[in-house]
Protein backbone atom coordinates (compact mmCIF):
# COMPACT_ATOMS: atom_id res chain seq x y z
CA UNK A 1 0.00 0.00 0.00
CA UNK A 2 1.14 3.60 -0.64
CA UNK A 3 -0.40 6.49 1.24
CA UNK A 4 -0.48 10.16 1.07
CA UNK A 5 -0.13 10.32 -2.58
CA UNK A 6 -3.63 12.86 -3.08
CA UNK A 7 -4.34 15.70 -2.32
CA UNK A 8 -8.08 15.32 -1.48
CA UNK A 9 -10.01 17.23 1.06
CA UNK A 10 -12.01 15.77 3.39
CA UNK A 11 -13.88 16.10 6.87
CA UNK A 12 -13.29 12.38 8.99
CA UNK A 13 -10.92 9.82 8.91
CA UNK A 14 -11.25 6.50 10.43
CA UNK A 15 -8.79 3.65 10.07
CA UNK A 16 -10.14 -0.16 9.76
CA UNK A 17 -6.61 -2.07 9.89
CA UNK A 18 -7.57 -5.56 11.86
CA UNK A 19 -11.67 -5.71 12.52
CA UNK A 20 -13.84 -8.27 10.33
CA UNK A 21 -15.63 -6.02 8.08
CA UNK A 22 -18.90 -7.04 9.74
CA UNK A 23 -17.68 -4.90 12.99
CA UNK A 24 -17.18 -1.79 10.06
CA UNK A 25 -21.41 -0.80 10.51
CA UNK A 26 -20.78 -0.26 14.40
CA UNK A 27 -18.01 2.12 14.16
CA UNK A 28 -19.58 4.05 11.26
CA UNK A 29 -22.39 4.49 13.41
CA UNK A 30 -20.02 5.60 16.68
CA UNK A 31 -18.78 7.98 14.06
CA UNK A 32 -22.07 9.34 12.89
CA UNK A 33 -22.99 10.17 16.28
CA UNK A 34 -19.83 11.73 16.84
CA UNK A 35 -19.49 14.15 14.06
CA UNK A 36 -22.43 14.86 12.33
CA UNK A 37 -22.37 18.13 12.22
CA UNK A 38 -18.37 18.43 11.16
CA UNK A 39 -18.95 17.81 7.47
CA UNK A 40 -15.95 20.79 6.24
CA UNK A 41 -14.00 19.24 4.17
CA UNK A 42 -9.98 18.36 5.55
CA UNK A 43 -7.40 16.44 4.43
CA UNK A 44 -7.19 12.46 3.10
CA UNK A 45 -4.51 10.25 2.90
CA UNK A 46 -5.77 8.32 0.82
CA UNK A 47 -5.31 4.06 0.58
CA UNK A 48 -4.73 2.96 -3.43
CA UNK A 49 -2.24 0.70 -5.35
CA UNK A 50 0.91 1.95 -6.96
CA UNK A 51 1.09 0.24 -10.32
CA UNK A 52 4.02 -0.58 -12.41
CA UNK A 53 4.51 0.22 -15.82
CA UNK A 54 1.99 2.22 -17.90
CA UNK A 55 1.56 0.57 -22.06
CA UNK A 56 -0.20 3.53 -24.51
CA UNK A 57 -2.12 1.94 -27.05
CA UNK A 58 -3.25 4.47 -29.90
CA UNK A 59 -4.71 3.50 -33.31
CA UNK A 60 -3.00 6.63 -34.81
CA UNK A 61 0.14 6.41 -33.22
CA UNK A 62 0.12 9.83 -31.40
CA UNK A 63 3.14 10.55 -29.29
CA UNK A 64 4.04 9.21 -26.68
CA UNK A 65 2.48 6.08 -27.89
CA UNK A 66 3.53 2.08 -27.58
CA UNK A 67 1.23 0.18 -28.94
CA UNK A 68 -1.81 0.37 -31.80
CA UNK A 69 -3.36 -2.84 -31.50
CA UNK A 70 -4.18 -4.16 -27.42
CA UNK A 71 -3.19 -7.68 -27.43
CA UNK A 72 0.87 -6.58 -28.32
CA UNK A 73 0.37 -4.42 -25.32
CA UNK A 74 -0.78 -7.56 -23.02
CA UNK A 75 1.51 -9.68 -23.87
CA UNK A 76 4.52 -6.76 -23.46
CA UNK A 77 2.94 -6.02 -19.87
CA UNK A 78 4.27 -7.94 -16.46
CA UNK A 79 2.16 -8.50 -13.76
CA UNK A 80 0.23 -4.96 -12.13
CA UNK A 81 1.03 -2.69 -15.40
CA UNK A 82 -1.68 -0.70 -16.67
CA UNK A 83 -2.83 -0.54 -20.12
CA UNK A 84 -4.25 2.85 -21.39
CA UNK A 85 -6.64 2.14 -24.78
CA UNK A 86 -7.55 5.60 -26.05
CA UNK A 87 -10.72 5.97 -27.83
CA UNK A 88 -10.06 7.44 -31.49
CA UNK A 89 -12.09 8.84 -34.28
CA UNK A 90 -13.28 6.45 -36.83
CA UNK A 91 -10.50 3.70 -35.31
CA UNK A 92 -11.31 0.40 -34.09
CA UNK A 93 -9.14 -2.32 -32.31
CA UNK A 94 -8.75 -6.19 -32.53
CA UNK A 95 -10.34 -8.25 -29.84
CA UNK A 96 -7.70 -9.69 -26.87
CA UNK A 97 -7.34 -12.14 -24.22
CA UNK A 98 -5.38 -11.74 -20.62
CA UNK A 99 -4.47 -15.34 -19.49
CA UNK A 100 -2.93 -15.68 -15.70
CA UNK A 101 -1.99 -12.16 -15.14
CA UNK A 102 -2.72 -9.41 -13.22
CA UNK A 103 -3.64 -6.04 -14.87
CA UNK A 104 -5.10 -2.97 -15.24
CA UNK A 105 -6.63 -1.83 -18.75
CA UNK A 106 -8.54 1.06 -18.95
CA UNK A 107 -10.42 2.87 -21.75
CA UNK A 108 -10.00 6.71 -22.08
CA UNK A 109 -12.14 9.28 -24.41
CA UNK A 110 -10.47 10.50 -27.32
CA UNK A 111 -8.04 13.29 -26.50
CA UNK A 112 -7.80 14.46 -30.12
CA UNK A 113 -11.23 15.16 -30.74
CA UNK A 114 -12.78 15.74 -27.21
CA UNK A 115 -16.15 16.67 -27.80
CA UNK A 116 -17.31 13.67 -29.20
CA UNK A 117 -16.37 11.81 -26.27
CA UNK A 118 -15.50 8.38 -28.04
CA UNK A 119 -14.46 5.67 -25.93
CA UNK A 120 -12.49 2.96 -27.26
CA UNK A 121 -14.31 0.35 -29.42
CA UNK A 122 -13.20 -3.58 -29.45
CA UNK A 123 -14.40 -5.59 -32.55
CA UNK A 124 -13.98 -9.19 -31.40
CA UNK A 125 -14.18 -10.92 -28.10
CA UNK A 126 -12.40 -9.88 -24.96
CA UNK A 127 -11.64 -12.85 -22.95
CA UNK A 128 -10.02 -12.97 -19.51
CA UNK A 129 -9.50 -16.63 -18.17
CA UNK A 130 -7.11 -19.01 -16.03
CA UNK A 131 -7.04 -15.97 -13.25
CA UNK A 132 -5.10 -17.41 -9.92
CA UNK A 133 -6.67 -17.00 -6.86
CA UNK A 134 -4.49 -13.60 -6.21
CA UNK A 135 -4.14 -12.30 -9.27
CA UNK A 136 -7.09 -9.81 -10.58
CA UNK A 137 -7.89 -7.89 -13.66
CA UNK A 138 -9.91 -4.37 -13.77
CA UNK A 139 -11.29 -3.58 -17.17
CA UNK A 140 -13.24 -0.41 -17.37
CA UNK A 141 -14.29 2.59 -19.74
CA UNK A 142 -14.64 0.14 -23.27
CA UNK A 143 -17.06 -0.42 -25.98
CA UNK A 144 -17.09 -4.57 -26.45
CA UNK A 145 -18.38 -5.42 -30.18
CA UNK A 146 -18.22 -7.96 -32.13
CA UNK A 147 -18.73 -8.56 -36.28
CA UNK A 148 -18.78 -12.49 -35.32
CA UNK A 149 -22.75 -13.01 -35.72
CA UNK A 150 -22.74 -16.17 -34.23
CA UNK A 151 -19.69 -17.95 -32.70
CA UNK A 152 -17.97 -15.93 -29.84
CA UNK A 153 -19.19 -13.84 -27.15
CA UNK A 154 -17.91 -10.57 -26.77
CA UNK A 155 -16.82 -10.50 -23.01
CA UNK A 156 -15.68 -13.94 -21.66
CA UNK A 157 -14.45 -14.62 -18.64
CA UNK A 158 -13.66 -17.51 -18.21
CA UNK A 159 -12.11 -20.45 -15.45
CA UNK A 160 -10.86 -17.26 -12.89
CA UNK A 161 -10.28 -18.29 -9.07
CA UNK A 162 -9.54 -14.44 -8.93
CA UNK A 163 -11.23 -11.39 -9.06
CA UNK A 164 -12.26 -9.99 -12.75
CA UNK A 165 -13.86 -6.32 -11.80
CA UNK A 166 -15.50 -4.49 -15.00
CA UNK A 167 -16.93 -1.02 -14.90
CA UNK A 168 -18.06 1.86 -17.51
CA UNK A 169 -18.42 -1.14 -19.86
CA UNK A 170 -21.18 -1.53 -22.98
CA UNK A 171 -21.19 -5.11 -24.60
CA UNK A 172 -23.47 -4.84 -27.22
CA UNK A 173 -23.50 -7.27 -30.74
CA UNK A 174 -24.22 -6.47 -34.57
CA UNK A 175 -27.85 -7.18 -35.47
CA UNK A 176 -27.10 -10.26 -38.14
CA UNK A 177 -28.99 -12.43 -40.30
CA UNK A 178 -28.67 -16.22 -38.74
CA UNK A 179 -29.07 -18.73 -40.89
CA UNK A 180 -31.68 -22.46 -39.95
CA UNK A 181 -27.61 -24.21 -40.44
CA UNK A 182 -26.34 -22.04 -38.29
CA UNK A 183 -25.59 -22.52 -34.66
CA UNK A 184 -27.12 -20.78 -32.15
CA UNK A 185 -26.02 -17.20 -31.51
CA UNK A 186 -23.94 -17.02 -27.91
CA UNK A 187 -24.46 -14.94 -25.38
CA UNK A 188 -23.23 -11.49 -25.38
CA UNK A 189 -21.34 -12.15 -22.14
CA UNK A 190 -20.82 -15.05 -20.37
CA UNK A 191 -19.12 -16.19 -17.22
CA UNK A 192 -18.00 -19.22 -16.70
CA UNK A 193 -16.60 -21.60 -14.00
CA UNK A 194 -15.41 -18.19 -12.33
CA UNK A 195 -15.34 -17.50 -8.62
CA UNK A 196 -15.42 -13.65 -8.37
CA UNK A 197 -16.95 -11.37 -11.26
CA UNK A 198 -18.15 -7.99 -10.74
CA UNK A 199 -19.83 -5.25 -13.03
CA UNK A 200 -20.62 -2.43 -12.58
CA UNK A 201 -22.33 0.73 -14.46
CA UNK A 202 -22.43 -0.92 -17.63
CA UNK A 203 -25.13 -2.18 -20.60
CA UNK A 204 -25.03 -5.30 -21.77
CA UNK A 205 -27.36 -6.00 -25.11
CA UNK A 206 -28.05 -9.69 -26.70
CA UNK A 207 -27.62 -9.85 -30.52
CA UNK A 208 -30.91 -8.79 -32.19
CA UNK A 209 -31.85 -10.92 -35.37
CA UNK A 210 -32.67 -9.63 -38.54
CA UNK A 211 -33.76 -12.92 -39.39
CA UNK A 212 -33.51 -16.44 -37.33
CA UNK A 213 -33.17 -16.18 -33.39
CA UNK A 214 -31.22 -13.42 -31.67
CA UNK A 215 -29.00 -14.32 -28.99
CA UNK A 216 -29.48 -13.86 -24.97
CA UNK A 217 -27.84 -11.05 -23.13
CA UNK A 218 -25.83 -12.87 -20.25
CA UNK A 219 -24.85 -16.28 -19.54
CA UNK A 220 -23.31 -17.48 -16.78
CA UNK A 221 -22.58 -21.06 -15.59
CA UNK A 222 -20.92 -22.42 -12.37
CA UNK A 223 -19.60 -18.65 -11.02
CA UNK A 224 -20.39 -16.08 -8.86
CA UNK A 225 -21.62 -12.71 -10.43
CA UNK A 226 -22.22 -9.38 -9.54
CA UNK A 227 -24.35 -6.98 -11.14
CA UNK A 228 -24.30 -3.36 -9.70
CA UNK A 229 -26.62 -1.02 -11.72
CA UNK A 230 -26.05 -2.81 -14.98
CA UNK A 231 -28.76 -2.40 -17.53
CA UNK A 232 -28.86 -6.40 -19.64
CA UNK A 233 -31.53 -7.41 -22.04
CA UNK A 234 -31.62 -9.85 -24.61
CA UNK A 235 -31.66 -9.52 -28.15
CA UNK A 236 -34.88 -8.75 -30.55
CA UNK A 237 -36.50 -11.46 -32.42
CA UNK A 238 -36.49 -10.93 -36.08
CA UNK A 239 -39.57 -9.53 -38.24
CA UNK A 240 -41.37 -11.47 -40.81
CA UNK A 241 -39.29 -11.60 -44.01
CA UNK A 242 -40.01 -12.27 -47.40
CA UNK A 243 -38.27 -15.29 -48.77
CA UNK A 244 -37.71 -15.57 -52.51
CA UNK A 245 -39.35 -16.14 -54.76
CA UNK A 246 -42.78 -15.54 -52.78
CA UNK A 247 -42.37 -16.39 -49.26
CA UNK A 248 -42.55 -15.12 -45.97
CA UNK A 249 -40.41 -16.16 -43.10
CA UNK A 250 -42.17 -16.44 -39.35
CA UNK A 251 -41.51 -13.39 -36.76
CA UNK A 252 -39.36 -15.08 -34.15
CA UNK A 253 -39.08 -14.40 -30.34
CA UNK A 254 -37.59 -12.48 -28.14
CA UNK A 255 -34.25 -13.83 -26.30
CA UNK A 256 -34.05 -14.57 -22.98
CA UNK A 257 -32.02 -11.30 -20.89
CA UNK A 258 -30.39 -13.77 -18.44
CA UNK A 259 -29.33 -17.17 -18.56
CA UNK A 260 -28.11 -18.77 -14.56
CA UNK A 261 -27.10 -22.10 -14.74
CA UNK A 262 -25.40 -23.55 -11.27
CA UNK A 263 -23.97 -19.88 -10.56
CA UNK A 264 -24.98 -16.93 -7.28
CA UNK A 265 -26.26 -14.19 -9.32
CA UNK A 266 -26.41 -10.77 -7.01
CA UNK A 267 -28.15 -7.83 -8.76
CA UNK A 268 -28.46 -4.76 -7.28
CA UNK A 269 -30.00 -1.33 -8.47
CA UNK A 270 -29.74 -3.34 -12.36
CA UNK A 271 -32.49 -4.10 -15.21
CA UNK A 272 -32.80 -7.35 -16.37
CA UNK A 273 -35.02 -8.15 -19.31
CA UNK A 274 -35.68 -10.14 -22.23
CA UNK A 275 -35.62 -8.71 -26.08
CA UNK A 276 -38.62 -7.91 -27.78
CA UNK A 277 -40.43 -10.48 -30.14
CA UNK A 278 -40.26 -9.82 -33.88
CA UNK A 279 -42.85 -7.38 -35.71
CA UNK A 280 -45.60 -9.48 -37.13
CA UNK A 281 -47.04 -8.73 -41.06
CA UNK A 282 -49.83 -8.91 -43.24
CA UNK A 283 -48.71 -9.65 -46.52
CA UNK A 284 -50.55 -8.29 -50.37
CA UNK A 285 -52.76 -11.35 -49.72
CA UNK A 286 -54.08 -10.21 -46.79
CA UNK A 287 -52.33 -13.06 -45.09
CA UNK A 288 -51.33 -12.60 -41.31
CA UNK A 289 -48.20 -13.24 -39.89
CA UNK A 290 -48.36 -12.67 -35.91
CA UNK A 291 -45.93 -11.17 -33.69
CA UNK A 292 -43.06 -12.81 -32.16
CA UNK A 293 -43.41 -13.54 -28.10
CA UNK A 294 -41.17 -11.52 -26.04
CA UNK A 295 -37.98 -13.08 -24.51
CA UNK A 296 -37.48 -14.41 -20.62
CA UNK A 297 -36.25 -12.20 -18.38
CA UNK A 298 -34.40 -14.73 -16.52
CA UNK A 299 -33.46 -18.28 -16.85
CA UNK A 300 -32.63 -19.85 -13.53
CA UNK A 301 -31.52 -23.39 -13.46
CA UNK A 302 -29.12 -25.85 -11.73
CA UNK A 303 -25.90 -26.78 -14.04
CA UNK A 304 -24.85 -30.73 -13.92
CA UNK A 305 -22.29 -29.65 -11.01
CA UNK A 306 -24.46 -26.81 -9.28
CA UNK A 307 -27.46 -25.12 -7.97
CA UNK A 308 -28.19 -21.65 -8.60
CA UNK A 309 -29.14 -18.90 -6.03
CA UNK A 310 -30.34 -15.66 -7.30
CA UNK A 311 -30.30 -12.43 -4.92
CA UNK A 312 -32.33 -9.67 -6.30
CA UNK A 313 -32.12 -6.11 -5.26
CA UNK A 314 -34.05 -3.23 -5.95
CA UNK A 315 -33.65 -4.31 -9.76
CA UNK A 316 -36.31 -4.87 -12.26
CA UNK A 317 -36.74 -8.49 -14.03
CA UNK A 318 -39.08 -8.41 -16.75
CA UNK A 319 -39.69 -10.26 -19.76
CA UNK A 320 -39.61 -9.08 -23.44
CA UNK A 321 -42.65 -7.28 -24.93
CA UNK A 322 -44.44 -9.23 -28.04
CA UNK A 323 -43.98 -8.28 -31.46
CA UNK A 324 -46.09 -6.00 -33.02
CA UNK A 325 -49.41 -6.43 -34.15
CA UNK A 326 -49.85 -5.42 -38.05
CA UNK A 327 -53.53 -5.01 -37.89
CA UNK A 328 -57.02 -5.62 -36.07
CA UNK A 329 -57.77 -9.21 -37.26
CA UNK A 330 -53.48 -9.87 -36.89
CA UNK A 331 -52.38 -10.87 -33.03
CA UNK A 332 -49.39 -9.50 -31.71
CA UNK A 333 -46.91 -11.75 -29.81
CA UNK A 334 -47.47 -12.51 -26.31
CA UNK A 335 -45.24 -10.60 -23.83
CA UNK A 336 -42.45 -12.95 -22.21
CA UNK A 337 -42.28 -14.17 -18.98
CA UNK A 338 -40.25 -12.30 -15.88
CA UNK A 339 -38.62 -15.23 -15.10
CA UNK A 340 -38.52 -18.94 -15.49
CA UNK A 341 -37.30 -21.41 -12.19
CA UNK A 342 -36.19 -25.04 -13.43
CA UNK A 343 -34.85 -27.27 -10.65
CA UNK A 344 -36.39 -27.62 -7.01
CA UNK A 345 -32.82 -26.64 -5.55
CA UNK A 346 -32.23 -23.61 -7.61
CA UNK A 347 -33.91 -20.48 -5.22
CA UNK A 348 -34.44 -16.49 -6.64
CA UNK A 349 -35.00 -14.38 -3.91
CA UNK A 350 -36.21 -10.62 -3.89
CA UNK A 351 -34.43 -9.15 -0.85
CA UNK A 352 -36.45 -5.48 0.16
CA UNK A 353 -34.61 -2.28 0.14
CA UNK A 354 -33.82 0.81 -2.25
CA UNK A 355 -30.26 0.74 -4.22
CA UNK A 356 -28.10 3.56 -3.94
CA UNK A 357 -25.61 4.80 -6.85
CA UNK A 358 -21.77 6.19 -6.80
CA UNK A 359 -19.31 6.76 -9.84
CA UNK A 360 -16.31 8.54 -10.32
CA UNK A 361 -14.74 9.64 -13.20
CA UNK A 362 -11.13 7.80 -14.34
CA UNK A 363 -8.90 8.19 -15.93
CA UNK A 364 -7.49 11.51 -14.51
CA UNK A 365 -4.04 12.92 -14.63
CA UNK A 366 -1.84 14.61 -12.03
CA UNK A 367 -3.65 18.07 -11.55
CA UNK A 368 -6.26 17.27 -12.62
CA UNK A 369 -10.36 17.25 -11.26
CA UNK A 370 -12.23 13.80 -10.78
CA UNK A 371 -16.14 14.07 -9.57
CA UNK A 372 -17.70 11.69 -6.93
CA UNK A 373 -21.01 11.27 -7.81
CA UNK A 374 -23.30 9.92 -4.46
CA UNK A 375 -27.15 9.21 -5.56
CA UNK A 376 -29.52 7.55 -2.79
CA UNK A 377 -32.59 8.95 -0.67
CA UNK A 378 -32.77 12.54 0.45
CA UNK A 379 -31.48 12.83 4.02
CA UNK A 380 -28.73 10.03 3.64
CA UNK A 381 -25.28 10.46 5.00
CA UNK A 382 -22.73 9.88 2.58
CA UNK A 383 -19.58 7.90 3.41
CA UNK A 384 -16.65 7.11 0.90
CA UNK A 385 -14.92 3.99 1.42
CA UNK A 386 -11.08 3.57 0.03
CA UNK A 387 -9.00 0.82 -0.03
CA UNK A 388 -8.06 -2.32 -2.13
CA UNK A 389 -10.69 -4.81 -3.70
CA UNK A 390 -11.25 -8.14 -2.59
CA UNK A 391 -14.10 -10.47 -3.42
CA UNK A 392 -17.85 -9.34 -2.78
CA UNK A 393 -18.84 -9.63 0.86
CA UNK A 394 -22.73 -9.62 2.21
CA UNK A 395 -23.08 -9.12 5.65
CA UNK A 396 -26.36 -8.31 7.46
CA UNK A 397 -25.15 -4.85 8.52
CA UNK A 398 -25.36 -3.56 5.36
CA UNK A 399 -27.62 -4.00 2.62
CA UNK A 400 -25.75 -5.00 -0.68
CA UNK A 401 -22.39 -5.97 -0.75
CA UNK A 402 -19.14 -4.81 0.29
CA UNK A 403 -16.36 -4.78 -2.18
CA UNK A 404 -13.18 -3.63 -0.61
CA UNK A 405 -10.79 -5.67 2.25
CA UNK A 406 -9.29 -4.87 5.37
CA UNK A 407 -6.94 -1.62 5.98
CA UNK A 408 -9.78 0.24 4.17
CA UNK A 409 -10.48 4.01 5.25
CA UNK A 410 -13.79 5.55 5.59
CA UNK A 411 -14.69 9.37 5.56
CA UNK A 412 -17.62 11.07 6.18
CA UNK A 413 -18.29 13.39 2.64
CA UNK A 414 -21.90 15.29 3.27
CA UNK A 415 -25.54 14.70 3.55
CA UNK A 416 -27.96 14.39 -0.01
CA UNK A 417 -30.11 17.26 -0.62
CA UNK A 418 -33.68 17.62 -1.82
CA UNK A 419 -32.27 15.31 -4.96
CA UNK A 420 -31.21 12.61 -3.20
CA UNK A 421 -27.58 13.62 -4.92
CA UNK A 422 -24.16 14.70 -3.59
CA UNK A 423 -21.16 16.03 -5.75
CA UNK A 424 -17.58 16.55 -4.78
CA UNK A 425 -14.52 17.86 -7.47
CA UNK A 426 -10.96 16.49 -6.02
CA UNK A 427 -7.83 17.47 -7.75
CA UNK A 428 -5.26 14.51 -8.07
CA UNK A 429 -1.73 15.59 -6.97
CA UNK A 430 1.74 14.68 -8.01
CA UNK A 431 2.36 10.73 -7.54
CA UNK A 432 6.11 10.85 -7.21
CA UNK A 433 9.24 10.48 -8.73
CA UNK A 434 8.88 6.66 -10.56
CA UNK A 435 5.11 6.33 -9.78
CA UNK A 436 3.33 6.50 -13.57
CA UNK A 437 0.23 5.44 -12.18
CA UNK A 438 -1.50 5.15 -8.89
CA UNK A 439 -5.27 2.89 -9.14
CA UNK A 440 -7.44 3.82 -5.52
CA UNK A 441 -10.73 1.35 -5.25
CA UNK A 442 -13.58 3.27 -3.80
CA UNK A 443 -17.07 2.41 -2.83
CA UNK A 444 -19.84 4.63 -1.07
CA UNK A 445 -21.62 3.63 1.89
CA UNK A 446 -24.71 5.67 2.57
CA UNK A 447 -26.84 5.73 6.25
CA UNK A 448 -30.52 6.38 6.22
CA UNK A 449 -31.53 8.32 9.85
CA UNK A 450 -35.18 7.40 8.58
CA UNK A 451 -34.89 3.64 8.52
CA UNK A 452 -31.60 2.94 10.99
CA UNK A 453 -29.98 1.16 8.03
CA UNK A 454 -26.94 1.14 6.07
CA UNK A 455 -26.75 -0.09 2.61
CA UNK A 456 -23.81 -0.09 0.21
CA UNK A 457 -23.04 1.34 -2.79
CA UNK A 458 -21.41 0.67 -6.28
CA UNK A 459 -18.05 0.01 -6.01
CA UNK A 460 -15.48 1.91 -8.28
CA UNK A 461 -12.06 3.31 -9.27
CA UNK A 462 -10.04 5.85 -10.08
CA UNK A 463 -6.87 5.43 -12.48
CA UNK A 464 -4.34 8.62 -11.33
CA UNK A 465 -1.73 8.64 -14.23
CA UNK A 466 1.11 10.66 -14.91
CA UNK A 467 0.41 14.30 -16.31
CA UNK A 468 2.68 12.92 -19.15
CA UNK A 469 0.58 10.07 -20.47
């Protein structure tokens, strides 16, 4: 750990070094009782990881650059290095896979052409897999496409013991024509036999079909997944389509958002739904073609190894609508179901409560401004959180889960207004002779005086890099 390397202002400092975290709740609330009313902002030291070296990879080459394709830059990088993908103009890069390393990769908005705010597209699958029990990847800020209509997934992670963390993501497929020969299309991510997967503030969209079936948003199978105010769906069933030389093809359903099989799924504060069903038709002859049904919201069922246990939280699960109706004497397709249970030993709970939200903006350079952005009920106490992530903990003191280990640090940043929203503006500092980058894991923790109860917040993190960079 490294300490002392921000400058950020802030009003109360506590230090958890030793305790479980379940003992955390009782000395937040010593702390509220304390100092309430002493919300000026002071000073932080604040907890974070010094990383090693930091890889460039630009499309155009711009200075200062090391890479223009990602997977050179992974297979250059040692253990902890970051890699920075910068988002350019009318430039796309090749898919990539980490295998048994540790990193950092983070998308940034193109720098050249600012007001467009382009994030850094991937064409091809991302795949992260064979993760050791401590080693960890964080992959945040990138757009994850793919021109492959029907064999690979987009995001895959894949046989991890450690932690895969994913924020400010947007998986999201081409809508393709899948042909009857054709297997079917995979999921747009999918998780499997992984032990700790997070994501968080991202959208996650099944392949829509422009004929054929579409594919489902999410699959995951014999992991544990988190889902912190994600919005998934699955794709959109096709339309009827004419088939030479006088044919019409069938509308065809909706896909199914979510697909559990032997894995704990946690969502919290997320959407969860299936695609729509295809538009129906009435063709010159006056014959109807109906709309499609609506995809499954969820898909819960125990894998050949596993049970699955479903936690959901303040999150919507709903099933596609049906397919339009082309006219009076023409039904439309039948909405989808919310979810479907298969398996007496598979369980979905709905757990009560109201999410809250936090984000931060990364990357930021020396000198310059990151926002904190706290969202919950008006009333709430804020508290920031900083300190290293570990695997997802759920303890009955808090409601949702807590994301960061022991040796964390907890502050005290302001009560939410009217708007049930809180801003604060901190300016990174200088990170040292040698230090390119400096990552600091973060996660809000917000008390309610109405209901006694503290529930957690998104996790997230800040990338610090060199004003150089």
């Amino acid at each position: 750990m490294v300490r002392g390397l921000l400058g950020l202002r802030w009003g109360l400092n506590y230090q958890y070094q030793s305790m479980p975290r379940k003992q955390v709740a009782v000395m937040v609330r010593i702390g509220i009782r304390t100092f309430s009313s002493a919300l000026a902002l002071t000073f932080l030291g604040a907890l974070g990881q010094a990383q090693q070296n930091v890889w460039v990879v630009d499309a155009v080459g711009a200075a200062g650059f090391d890479f223009t394709e990602i997977q050179p830059a992974v297979d250059a990088a040692d253990d902890g290095d970051v890699i920075l993908i910068k988002g350019r103009l009318n430039h796309e890069y090749a898919g990539f896979t980490v295998a048994a390393r540790s990193l950092v990769i983070a998308g940034q908005e193109d720098d050249l052409t600012p007001a467009l705010v382009l994030a850094p597209p991937v064409i091809g699958p991302i795949i992260i897999r064979d993760l050791a029990a401590d080693q960890r990847v964080l992959l945040s800020g990138v757009i994850a496409r793919t021109n492959d209509p029907v064999f690979l997934s987009n995001l895959s992670i894949r046989d991890c013991e450690g932690l895969v963390f994913l924020e400010r993501m947007q998986a999201e497929r081409f809508d393709a024509y899948v042909g009857p020969s054709l297997p079917p299309v995979p999921a747009t991510f999918e998780v499997l036999s992984s032990a700790h997967t997070t994501v968080v503030n991202s959208t996650i969209s099944g392949q829509s079909a422009l004929s054929g079936l579409p594919g489902a948003g999410t699959r995951l199978m014999d992991s544990e997944v988190f889902l912190e105010h994600v919005q998934l769906r699955g794709g959109d069933g096709a339309p009827v389509g004419f088939v030479p030389p006088g044919g019409f093809s069938s509308a065809t359903e909706g896909s199914t958002g979510i697909v559990v099989e032997g894995s704990e799924l946690y969502a919290f504060g997320a959407g969860l739904r299936g695609g729509l069903g295809g538009h129906g038709f009435i063709n010159p002859l006056m014959q109807c073609f109906p709309g499609g049904d609506g995809g499954l919201g969820a898909l819960v069922q125990s894998s050949p190894s596993n049970a699955s246990l479903v936690k959901i939280f303040d999150s919507g699960l709903n099933g596609g609508g049906g397919g339009f109706s082309p006219g009076p004497n023409c039904s439309a397709g039948n909405d989808g179901d919310n979810l479907e249970l298969n398996g007496s030993a598979s369980a979905v709970d709905f757990l009560p409560g109201t999410a809250r939200a936090f984000s931060v903006t990364s990357p930021v350079r020396e000198d310059e401004v990151f926002v904190a952005s706290f969202e919950g009920e008006s009333g709430d106490l804020a508290f920031l959180l900083v300190g290293d992530l570990e695997a997802p903990l759920l303890d009955a003191a808090f409601d949702g889960p807590l994301h960061l280990g022991l040796g964390f640090s907890a502050r005290l940043v302001g009560t939410l207004g009217a708007s049930g929203q809180l801003q604060r503006m901190f300016t990174a500092q200088e990170l040292g002779a040698g230090i390119e980058s400096f990552v600091v894991p973060m996660q809000a923790v917000f008390y309610s005086p109405l209901t006694d109860r503290f529930t957690a917040g998104d996790p997230a993190s800040v990338l610090i890099l060199d004003r150089d960079l």
